[in-house]
N, C-alpha and C. Protein backbone atom coordinates (compact mmCIF):
# COMPACT_ATOMS: atom_id res chain seq x y z
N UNK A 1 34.60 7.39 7.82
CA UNK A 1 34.69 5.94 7.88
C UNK A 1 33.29 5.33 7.81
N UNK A 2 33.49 3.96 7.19
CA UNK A 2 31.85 3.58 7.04
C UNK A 2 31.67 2.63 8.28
N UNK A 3 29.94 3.22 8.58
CA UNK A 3 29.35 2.58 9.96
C UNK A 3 29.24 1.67 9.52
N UNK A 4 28.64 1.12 8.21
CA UNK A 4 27.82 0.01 8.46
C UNK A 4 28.25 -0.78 7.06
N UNK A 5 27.69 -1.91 7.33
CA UNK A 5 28.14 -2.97 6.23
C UNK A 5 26.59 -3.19 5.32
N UNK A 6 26.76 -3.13 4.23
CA UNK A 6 25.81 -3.41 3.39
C UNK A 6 25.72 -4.62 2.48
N UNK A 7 24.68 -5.33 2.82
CA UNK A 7 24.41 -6.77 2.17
C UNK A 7 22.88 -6.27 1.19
N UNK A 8 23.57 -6.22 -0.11
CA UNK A 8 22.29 -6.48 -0.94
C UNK A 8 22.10 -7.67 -1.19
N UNK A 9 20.38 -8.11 -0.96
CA UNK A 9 19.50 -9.07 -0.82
C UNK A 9 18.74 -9.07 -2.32
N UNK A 10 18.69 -10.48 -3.28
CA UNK A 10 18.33 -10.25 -4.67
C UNK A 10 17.99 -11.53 -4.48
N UNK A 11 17.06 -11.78 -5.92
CA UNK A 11 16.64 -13.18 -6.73
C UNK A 11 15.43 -12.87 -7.12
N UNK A 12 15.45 -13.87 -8.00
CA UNK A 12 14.58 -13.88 -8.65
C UNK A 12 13.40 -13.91 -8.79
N UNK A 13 12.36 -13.25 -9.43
CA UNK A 13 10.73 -13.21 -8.63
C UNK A 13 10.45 -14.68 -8.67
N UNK A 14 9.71 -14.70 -7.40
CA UNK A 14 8.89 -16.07 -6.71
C UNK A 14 10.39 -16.86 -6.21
N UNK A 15 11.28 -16.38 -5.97
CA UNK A 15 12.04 -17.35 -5.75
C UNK A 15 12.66 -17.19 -4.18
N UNK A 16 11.54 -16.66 -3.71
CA UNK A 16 11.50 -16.77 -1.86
C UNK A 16 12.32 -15.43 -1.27
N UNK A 17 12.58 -14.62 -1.63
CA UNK A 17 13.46 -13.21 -1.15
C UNK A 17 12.45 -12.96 -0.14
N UNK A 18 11.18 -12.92 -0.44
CA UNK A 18 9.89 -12.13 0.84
C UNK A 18 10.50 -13.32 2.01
N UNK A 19 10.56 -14.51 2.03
CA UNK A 19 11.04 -15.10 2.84
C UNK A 19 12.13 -14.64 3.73
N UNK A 20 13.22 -15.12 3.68
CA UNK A 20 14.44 -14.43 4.06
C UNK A 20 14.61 -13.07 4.44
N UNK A 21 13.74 -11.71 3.54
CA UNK A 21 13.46 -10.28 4.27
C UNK A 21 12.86 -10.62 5.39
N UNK A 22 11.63 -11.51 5.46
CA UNK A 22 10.83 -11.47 6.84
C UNK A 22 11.44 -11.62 7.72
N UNK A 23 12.35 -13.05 7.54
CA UNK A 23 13.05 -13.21 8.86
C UNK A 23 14.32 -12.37 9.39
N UNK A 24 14.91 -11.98 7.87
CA UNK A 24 15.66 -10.97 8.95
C UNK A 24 15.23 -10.01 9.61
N UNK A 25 14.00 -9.35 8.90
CA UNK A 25 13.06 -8.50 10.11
C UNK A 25 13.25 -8.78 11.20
N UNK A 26 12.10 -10.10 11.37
CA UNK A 26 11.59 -10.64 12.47
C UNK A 26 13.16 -10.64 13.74
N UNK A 27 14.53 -11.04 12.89
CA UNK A 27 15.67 -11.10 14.00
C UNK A 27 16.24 -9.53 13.87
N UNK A 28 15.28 -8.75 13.72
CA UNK A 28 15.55 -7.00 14.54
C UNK A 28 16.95 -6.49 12.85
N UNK A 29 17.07 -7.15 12.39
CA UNK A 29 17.89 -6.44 11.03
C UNK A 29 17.05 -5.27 10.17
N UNK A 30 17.57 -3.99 9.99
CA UNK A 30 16.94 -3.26 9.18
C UNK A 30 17.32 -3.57 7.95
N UNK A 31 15.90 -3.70 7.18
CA UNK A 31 15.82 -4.44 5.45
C UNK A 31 14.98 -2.76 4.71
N UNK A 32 16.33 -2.39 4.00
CA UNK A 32 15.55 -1.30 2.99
C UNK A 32 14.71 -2.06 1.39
N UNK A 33 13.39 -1.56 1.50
CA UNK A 33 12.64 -2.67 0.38
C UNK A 33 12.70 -1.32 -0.87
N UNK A 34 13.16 -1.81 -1.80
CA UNK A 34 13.47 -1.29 -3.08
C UNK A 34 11.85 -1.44 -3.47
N UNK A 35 10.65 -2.30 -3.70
CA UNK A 35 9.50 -2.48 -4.10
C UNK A 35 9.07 -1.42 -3.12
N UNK A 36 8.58 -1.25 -2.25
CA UNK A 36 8.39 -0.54 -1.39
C UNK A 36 8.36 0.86 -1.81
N UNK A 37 9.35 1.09 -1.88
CA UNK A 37 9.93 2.54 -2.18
C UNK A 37 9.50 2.88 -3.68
N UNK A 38 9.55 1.98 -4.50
CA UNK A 38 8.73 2.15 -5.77
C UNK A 38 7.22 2.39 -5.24
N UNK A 39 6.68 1.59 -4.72
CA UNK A 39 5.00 2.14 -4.30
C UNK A 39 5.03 3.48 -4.04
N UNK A 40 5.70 3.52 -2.76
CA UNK A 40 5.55 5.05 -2.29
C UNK A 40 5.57 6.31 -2.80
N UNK A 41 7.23 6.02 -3.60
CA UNK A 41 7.17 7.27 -5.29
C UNK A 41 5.75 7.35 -5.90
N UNK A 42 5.16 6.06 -6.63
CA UNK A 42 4.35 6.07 -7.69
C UNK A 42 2.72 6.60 -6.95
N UNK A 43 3.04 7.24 -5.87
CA UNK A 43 1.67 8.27 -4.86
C UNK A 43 2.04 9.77 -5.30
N UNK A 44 3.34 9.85 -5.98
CA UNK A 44 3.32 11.51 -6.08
C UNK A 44 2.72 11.91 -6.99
N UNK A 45 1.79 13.09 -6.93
CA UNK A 45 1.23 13.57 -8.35
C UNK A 45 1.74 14.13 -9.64
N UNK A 46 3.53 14.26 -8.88
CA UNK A 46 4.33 14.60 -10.07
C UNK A 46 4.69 13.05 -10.58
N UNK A 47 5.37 12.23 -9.98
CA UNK A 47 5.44 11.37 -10.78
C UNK A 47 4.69 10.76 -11.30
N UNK A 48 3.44 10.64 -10.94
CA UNK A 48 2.08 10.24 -11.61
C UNK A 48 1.65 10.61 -13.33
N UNK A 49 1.76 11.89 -13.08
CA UNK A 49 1.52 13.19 -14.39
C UNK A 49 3.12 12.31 -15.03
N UNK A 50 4.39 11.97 -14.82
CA UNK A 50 4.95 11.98 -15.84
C UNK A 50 4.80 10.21 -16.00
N UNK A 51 4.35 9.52 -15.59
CA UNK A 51 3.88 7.98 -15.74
C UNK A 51 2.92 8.25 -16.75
N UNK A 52 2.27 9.34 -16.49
CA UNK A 52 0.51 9.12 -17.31
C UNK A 52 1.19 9.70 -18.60
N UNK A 53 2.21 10.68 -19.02
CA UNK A 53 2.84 11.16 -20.03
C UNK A 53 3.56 9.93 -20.94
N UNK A 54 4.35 9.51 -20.20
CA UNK A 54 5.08 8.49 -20.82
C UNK A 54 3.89 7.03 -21.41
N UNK A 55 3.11 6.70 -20.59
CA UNK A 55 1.62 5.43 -20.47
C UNK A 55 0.53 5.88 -20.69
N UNK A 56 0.34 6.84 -21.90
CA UNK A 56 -1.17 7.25 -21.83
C UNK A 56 -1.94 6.50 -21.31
N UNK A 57 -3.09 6.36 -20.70
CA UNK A 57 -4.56 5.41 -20.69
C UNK A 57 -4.04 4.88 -19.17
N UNK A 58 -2.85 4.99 -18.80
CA UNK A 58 -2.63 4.20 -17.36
C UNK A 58 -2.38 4.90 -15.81
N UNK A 59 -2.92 5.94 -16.07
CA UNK A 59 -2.91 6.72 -15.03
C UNK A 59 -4.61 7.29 -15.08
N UNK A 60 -5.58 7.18 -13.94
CA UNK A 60 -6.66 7.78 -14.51
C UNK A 60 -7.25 8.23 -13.17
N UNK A 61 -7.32 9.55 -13.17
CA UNK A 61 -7.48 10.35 -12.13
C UNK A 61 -7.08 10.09 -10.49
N UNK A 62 -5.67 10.49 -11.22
CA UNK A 62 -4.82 10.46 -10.04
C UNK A 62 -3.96 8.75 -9.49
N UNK A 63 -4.63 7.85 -10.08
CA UNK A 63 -4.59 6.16 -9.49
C UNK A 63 -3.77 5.31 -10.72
N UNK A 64 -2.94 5.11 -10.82
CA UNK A 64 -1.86 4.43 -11.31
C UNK A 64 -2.60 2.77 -11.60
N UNK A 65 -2.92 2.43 -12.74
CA UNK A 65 -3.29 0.97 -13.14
C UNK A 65 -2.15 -0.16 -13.55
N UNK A 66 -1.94 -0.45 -11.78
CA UNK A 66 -0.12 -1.29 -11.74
C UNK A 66 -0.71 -2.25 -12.97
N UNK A 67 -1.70 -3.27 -12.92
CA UNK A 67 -1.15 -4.26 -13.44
C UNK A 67 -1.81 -4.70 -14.94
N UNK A 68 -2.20 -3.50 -15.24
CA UNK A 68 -1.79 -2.93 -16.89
C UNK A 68 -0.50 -2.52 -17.20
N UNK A 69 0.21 -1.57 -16.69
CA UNK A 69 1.51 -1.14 -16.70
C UNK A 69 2.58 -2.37 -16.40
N UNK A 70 2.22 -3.26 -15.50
CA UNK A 70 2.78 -4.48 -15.28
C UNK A 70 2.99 -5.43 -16.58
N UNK A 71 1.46 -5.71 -17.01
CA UNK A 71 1.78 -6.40 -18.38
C UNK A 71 2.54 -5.73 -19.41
N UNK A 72 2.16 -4.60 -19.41
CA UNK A 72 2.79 -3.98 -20.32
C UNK A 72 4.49 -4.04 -20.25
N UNK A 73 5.03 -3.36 -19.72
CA UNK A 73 6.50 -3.57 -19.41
C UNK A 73 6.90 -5.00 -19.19
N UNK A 74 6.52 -5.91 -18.96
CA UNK A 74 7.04 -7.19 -18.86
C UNK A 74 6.73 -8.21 -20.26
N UNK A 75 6.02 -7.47 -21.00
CA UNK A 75 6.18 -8.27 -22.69
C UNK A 75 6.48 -7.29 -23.51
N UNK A 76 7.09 -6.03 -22.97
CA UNK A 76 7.72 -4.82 -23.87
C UNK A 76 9.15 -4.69 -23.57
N UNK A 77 10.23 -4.64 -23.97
CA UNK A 77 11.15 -4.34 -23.39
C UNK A 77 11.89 -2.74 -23.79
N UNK A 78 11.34 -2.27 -24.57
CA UNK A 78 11.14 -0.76 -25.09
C UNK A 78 10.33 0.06 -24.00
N UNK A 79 9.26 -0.80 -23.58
CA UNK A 79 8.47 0.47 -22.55
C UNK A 79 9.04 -0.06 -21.13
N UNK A 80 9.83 -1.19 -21.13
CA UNK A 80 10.14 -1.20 -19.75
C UNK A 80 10.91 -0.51 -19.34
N UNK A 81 12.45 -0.20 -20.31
CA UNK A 81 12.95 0.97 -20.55
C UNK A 81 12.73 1.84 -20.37
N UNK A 82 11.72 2.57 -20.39
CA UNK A 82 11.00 3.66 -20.34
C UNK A 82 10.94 3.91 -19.00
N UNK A 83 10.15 3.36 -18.55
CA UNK A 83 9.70 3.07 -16.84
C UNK A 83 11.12 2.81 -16.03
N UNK A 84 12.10 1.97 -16.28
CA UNK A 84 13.01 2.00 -15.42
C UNK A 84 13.76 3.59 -15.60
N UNK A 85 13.88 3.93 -16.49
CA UNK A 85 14.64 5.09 -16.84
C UNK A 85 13.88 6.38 -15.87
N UNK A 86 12.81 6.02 -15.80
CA UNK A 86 12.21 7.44 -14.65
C UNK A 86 12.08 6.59 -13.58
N UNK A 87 12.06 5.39 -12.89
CA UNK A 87 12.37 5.24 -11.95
C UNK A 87 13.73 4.84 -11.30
N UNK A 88 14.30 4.40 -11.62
CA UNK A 88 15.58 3.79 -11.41
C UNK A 88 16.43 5.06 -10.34
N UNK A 89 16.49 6.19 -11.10
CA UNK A 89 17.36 6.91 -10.61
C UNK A 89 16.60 7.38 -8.80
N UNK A 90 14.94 7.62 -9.25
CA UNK A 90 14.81 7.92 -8.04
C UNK A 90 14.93 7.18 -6.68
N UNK A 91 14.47 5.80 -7.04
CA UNK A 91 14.69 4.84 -6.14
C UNK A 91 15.97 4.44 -5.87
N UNK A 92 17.26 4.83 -6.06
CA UNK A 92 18.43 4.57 -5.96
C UNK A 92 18.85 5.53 -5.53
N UNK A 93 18.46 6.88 -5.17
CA UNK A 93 18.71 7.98 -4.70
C UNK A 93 17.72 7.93 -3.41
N UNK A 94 17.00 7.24 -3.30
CA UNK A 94 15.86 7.00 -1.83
C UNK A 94 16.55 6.07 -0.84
N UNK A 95 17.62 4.68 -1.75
CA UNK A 95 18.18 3.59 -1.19
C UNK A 95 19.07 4.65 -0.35
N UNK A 96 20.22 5.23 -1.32
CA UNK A 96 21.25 5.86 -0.81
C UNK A 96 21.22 6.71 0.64
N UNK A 97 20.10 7.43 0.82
CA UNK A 97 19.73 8.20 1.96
C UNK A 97 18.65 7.00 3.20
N UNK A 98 18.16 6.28 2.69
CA UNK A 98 18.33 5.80 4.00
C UNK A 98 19.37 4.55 4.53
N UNK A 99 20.38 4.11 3.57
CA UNK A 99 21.41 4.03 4.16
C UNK A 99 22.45 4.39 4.72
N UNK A 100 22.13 6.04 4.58
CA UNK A 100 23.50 6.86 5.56
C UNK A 100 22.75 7.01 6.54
N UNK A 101 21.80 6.64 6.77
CA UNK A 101 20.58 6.74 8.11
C UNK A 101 21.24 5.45 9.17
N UNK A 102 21.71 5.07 8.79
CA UNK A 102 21.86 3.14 9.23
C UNK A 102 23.35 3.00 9.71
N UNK A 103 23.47 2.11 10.69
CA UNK A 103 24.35 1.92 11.24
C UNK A 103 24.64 0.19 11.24
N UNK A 104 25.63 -0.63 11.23
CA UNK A 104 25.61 -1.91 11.68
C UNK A 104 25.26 -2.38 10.49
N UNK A 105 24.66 -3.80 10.74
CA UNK A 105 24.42 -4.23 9.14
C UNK A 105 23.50 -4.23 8.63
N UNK A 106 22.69 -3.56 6.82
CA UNK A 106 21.71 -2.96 6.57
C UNK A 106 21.69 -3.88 5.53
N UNK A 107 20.82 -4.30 5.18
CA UNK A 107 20.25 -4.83 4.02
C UNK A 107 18.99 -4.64 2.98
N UNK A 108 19.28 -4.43 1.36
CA UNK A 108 18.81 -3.89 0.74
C UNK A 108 18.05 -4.64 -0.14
N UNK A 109 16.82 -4.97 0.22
CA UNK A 109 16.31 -6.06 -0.79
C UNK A 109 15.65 -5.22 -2.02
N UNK A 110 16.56 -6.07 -3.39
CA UNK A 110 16.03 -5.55 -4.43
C UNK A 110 16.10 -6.33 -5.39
N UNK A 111 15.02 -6.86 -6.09
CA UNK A 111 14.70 -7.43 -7.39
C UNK A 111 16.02 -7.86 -8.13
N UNK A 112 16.15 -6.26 -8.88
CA UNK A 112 16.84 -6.07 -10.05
C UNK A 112 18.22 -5.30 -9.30
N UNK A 113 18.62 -6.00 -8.71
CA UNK A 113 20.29 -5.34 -8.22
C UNK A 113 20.86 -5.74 -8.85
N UNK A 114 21.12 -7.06 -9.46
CA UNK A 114 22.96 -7.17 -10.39
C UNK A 114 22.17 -6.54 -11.60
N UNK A 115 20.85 -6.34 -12.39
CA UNK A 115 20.63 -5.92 -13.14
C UNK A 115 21.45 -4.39 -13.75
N UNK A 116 20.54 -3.66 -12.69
CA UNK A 116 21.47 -2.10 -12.37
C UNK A 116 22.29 -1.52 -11.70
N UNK A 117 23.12 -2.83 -11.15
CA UNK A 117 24.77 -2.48 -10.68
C UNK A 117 25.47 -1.64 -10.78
N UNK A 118 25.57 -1.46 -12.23
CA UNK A 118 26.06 -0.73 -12.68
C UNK A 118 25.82 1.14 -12.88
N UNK A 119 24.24 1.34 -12.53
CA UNK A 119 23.81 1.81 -12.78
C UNK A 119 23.63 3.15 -10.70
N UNK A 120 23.93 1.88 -9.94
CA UNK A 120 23.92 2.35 -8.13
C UNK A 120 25.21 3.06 -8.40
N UNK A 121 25.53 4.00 -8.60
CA UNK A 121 27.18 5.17 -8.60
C UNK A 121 27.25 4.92 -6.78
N UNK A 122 26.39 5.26 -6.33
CA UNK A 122 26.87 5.46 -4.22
C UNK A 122 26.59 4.75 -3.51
N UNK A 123 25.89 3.73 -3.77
CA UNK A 123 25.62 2.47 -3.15
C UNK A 123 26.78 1.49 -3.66
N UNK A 124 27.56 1.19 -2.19
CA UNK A 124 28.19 0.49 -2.16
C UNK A 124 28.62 -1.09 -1.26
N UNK A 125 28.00 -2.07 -2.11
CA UNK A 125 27.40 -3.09 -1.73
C UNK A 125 28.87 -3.92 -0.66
N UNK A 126 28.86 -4.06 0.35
CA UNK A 126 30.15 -5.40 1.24
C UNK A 126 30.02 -6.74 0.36
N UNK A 127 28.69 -7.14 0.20
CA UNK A 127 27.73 -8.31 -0.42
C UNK A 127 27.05 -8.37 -1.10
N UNK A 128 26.50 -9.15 -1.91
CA UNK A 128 25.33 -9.77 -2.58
C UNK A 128 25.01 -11.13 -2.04
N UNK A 129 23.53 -11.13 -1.52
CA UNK A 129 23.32 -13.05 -1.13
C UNK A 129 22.16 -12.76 -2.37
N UNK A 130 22.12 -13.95 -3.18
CA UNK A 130 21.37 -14.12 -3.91
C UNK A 130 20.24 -15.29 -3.78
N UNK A 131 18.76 -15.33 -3.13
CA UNK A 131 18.37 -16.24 -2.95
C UNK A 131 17.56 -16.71 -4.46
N UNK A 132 17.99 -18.17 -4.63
CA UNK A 132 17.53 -19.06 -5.48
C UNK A 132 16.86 -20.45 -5.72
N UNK A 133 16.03 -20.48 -6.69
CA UNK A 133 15.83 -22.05 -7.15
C UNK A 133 15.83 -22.40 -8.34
N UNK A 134 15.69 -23.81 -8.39
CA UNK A 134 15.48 -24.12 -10.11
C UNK A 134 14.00 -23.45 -10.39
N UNK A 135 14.46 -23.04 -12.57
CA UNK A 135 13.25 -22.07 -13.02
C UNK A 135 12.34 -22.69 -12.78
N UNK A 136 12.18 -24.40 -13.22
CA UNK A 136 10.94 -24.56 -13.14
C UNK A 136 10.01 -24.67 -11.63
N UNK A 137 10.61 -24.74 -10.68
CA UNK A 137 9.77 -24.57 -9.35
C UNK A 137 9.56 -23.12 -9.57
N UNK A 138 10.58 -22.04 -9.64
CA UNK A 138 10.31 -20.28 -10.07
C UNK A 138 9.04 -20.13 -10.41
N UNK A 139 8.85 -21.06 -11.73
CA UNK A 139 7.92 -20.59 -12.51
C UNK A 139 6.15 -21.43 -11.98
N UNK A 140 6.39 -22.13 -11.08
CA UNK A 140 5.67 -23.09 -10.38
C UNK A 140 5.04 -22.35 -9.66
N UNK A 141 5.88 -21.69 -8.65
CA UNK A 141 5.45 -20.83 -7.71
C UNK A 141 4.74 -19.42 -8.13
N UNK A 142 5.48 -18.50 -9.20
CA UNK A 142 4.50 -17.55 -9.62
C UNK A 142 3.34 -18.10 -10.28
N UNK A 143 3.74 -18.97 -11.05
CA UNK A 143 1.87 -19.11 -11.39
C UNK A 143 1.01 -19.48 -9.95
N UNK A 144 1.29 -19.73 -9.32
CA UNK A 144 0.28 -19.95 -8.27
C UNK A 144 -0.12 -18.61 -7.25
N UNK A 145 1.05 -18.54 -6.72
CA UNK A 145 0.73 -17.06 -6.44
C UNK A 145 0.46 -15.89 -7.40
N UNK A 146 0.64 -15.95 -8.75
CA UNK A 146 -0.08 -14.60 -8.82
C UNK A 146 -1.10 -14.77 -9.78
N UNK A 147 -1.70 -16.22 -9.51
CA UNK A 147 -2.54 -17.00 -10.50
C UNK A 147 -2.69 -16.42 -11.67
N UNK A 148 -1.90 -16.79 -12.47
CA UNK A 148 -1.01 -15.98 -13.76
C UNK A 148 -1.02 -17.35 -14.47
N UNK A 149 -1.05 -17.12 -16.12
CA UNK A 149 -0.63 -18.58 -17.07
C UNK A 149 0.40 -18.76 -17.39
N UNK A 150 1.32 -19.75 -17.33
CA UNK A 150 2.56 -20.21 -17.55
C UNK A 150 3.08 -19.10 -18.48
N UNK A 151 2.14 -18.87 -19.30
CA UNK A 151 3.50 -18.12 -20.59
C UNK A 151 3.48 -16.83 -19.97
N UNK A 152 2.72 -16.53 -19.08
CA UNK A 152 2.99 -14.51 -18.63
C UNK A 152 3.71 -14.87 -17.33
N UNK A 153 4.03 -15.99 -16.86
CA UNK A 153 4.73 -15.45 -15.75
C UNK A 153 6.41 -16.26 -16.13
N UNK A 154 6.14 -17.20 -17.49
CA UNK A 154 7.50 -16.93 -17.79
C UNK A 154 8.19 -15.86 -18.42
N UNK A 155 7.22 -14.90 -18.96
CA UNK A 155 7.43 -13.50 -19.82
C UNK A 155 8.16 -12.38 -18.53
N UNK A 156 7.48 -12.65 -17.27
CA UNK A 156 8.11 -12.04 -15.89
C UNK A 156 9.03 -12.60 -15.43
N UNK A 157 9.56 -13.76 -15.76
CA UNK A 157 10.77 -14.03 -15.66
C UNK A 157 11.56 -13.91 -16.61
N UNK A 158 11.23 -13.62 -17.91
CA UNK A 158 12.43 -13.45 -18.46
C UNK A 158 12.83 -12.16 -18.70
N UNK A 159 11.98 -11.33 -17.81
CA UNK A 159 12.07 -9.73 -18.10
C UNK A 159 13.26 -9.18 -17.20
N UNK A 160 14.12 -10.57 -16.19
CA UNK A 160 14.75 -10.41 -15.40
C UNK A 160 16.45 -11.01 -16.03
N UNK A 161 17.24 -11.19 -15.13
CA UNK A 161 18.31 -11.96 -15.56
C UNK A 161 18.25 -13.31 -14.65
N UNK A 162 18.61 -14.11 -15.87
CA UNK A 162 18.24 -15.62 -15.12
C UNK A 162 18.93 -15.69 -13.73
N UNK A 163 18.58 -16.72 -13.18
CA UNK A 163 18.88 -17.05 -11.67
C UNK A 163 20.59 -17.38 -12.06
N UNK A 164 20.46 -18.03 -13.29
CA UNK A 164 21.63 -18.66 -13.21
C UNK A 164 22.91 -17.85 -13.46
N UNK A 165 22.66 -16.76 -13.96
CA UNK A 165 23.60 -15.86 -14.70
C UNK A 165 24.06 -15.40 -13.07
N UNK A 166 22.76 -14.73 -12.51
CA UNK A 166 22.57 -14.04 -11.43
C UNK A 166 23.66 -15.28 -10.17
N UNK A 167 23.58 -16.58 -10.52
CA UNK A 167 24.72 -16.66 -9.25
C UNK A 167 25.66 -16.92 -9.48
N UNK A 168 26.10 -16.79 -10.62
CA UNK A 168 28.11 -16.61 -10.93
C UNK A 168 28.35 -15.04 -10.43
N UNK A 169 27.54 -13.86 -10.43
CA UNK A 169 27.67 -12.77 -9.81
C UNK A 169 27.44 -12.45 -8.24
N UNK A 170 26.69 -13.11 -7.69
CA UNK A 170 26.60 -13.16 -6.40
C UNK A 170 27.92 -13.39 -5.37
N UNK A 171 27.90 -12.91 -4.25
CA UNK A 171 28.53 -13.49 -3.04
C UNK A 171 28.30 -14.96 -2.44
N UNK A 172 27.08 -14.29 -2.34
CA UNK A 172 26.50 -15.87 -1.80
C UNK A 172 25.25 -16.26 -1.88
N UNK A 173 24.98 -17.49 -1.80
CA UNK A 173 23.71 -18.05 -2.58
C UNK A 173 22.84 -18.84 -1.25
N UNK A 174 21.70 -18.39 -1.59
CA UNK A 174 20.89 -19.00 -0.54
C UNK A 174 19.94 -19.99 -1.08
N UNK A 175 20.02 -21.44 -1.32
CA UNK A 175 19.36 -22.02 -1.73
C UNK A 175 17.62 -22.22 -1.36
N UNK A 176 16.79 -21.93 -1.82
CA UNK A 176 15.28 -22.16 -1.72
C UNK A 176 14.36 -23.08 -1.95
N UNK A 177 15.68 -24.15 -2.90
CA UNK A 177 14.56 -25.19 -3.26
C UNK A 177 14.31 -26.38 -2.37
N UNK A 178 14.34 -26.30 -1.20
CA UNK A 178 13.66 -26.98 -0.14
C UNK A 178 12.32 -26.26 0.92
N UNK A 179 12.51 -26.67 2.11
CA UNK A 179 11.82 -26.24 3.13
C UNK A 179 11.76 -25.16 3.63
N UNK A 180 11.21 -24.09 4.02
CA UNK A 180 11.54 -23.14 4.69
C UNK A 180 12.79 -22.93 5.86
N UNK A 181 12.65 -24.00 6.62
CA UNK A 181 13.67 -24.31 7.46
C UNK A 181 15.37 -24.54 6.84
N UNK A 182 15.00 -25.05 5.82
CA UNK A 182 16.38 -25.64 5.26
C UNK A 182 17.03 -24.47 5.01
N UNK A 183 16.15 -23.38 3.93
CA UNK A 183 16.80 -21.85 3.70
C UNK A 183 17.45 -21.10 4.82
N UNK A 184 16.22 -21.07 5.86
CA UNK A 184 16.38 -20.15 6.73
C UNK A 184 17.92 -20.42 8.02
N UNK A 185 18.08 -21.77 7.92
CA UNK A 185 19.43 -21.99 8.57
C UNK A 185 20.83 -21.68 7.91
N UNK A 186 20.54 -21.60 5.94
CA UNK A 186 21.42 -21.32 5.83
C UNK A 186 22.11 -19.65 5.87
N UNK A 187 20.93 -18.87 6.00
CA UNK A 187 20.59 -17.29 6.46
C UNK A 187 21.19 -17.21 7.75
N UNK A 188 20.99 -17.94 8.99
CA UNK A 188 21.74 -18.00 10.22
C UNK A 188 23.05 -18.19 10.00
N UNK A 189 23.63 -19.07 9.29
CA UNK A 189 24.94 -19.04 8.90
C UNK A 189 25.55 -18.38 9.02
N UNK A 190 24.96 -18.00 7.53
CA UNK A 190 25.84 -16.70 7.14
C UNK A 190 25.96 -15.26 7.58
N UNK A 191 24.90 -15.32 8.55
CA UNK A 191 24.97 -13.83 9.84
C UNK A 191 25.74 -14.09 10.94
N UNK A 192 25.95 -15.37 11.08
CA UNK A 192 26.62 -15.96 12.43
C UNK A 192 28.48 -15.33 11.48
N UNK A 193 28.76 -15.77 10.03
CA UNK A 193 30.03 -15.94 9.77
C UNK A 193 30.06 -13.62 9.67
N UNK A 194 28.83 -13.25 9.42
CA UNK A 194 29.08 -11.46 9.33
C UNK A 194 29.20 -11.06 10.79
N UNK A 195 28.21 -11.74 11.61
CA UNK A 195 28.50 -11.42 13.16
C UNK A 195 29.51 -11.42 13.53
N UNK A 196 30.71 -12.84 12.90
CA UNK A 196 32.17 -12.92 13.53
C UNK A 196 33.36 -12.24 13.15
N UNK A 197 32.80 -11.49 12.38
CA UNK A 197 33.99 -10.25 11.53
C UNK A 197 34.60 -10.71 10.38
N UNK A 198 34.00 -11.85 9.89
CA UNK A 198 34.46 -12.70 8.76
C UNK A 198 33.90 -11.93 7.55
N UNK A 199 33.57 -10.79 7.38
CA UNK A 199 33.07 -9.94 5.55
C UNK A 199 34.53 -10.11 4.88
């Protein structure tokens, strides 16, 4: 029988997910980070050697050059391919084991979840909350944070599936385009309606 209930946590880059992970931290919820777990892989020297195989020039003694490989895959969609195809499986096989670790309700924040839905065989989601905003604040916000020019960080958004596609597939939607406060009550909500046995 299953312990625990699983809420995968998604949206779109810059569109406030680090938000909403924090706080469910901060209220004692264990959040498995899919980015995370990509870092950690991309330290092995085997997967390194087959990054540097697949990316000549982007691996150079021993140190992985993310954000060459970054540009690269996000205005390639042939080499992004590439890269998801050797990572995908491992990081979805890392999700899987530390959610049989977990008890109660676990949440899985990941980028590209309705992306490769299809693609999780044993991960089996109760939920999807999808946090969102309109593109153009999206695209507002990554250029600032990753002081990036409009056209490369709309190239990183479109390397994704739009927000919009992304919330006719969702459970539930956590709106972002206000205040911090405004989001974060509607996050209480909806733990208050999982707290009450309402999944």
């Amino acid at each position: 029988m299953k312990q625990n209930k699983v809420i995968g946590l998604t949206g779109g880059i810059s569109s406030g997910k680090s938000l909403v992970t924090a706080y469910l931290q901060e209220k004692g919820y264990p959040v498995i980070d899919s980015d995370k777990i990509v870092r950690d892989l991309q330290t092995s020297p085997q997967l390194l050697k087959k990054i540097g195989d697949l990316f000549p020039g982007l691996v150079d003694h021993g140190v992985l050059k993310r954000e060459k490989l970054g540009r690269l895959v996000f205005s390639n969609e042939k080499e992004r391919k590439k890269l998801d195809d050797l990572m995908h499986p491992l990081v979805f096989s890392s999700i899987e084991r530390e959610i049989q670790g977990r008890q109660g309700l676990v949440f899985v924040d990941m980028p590209l979840l309705l992306e490769t839905l299809d693609q999780q065989k044993n991960i089996s989601y109760d939920e999807i909350w999808l946090v969102w905003l309109p593109k153009d604040k999206q695209i507002q916000r990554l250029m600032k944070r990753d002081s990036i020019s409009r056209d490369y960080a709309q190239k990183k958004i479109d390397a994704q599936m739009s927000l919009e596609d992304k919330k006719v597939r969702a459970d539930v939607l956590i709106d972002n385009s206000h205040d911090p406060d405004t989001t974060l009550k509607q996050v209480d909500r909806e733990l208050k309606r999982l707290c009450d046995g309402a999944l």
